[in-house]
Each structure stands twice: as C-alpha cells, then as structure tokens.
Protein backbone atom coordinates (compact mmCIF):
# COMPACT_ATOMS: atom_id res chain seq x y z
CA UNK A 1 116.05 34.59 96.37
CA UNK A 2 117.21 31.89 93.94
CA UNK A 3 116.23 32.47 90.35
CA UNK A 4 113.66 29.95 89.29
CA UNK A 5 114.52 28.20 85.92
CA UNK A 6 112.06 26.07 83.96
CA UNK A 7 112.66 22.46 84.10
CA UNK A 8 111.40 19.57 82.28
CA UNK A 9 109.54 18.52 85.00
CA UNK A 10 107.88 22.39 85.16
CA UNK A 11 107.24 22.00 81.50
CA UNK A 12 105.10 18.74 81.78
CA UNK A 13 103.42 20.12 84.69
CA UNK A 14 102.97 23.28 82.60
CA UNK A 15 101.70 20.92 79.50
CA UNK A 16 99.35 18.86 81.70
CA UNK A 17 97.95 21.96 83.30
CA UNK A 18 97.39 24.04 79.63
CA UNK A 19 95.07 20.53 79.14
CA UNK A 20 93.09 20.47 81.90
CA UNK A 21 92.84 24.10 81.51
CA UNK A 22 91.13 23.44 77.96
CA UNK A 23 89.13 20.88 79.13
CA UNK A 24 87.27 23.33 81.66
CA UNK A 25 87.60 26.05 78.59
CA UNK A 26 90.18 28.04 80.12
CA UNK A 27 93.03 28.98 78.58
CA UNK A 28 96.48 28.43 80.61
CA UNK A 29 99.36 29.64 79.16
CA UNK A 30 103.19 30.30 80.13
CA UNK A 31 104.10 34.22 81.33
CA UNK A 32 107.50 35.66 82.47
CA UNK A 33 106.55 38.08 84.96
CA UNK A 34 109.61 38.66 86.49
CA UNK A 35 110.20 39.48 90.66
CA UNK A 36 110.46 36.76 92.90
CA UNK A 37 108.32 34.60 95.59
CA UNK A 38 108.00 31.42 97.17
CA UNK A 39 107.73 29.81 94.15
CA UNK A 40 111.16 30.74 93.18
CA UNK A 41 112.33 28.74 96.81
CA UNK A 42 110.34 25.93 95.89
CA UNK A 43 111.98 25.48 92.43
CA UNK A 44 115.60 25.21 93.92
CA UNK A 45 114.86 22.17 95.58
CA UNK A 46 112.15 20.57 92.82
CA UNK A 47 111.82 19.43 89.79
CA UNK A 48 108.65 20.78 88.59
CA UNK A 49 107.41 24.35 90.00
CA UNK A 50 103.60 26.39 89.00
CA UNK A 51 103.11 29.73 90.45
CA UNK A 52 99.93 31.76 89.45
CA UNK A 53 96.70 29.02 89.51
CA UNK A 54 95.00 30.76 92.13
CA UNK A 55 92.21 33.13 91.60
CA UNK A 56 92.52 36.75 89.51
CA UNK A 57 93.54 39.76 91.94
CA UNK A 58 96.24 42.05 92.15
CA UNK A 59 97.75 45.18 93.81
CA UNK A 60 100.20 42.79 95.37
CA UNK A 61 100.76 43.86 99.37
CA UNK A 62 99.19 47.27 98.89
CA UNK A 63 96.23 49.29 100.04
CA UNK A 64 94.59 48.56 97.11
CA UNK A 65 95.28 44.60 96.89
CA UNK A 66 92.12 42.86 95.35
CA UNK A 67 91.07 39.86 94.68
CA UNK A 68 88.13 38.85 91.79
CA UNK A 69 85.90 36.73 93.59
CA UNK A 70 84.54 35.51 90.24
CA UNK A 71 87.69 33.66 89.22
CA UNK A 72 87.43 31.76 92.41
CA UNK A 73 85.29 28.56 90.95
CA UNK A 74 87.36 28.08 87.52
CA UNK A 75 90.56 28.61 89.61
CA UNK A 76 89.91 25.92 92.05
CA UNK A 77 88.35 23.40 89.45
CA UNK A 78 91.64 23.93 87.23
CA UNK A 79 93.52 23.07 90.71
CA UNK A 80 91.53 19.80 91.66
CA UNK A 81 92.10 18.69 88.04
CA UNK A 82 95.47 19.29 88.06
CA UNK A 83 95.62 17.44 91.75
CA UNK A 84 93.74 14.64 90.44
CA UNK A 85 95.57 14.03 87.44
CA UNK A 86 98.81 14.04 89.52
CA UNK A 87 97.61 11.73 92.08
C-alpha cells in the first residue's frame, strides 16, 4: 500500500470541508491515524484525497464492528455539502 501524503489539493479539500462542517455545527478537523486503506490507493493517483466523512462506528472487520446510527444524518449532510460545493 502506497503511503498517502497530504497535498495541496487534500488541504483545500480539507479547508473547504472544516467550513461546511461549521456551517452544519460540526466540527471537522485533520487526524493522523495511521494504517492504511483505499484511501491511501486513491491518493497515489490524485491530487486531493478525504478518508473518514462517513458515519461514527468502529471495531474495524471484527466481531464487534459497529456502526452509530445517530451520526448517520450529520454525516451525509456534511457529504452533500461538500458534493455540492465541489460541483
């Protein structure tokens, strides 16, 4: 797996999503996790790469995987506004 290294491009998308984020009163902010997934394949062939807008879950590809079907609504608004101010 390529590593995936912030661009300019991933900064402005970063930048435009932290505003949309605080328009809907969610705070969106920048987090090394570390570990790898499609994101990082998707970052070696463009310029600007966001991993993590979908909803709040974890227990990654275990037994006890979850998903908080709470976060589902601010997660997709953050998305369409993010999709709309791109297109």
């Amino acid at each position: 797996m390529p590593p995936w290294r912030a661009t300019a491009g991933t900064r402005r998308l970063l930048a435009l999503a932290t505003e949309v984020g605080a328009e809907l009163g969610m705070a969106v902010q920048h987090v090394e996790t570390g570990g790898c997934g499609d994101a990082n394949l998707l970052a070696a062939h463009c310029d600007a790469v966001l991993d993590g807008l979908g909803p709040v879950g974890g227990g990654d590809h275990s037994d006890a995987e979850y998903l908080d079907l709470t976060t589902v609504p601010d997660r997709v608004a953050l998305l369409a506004g993010l999709i709309s101010r791109l297109g």
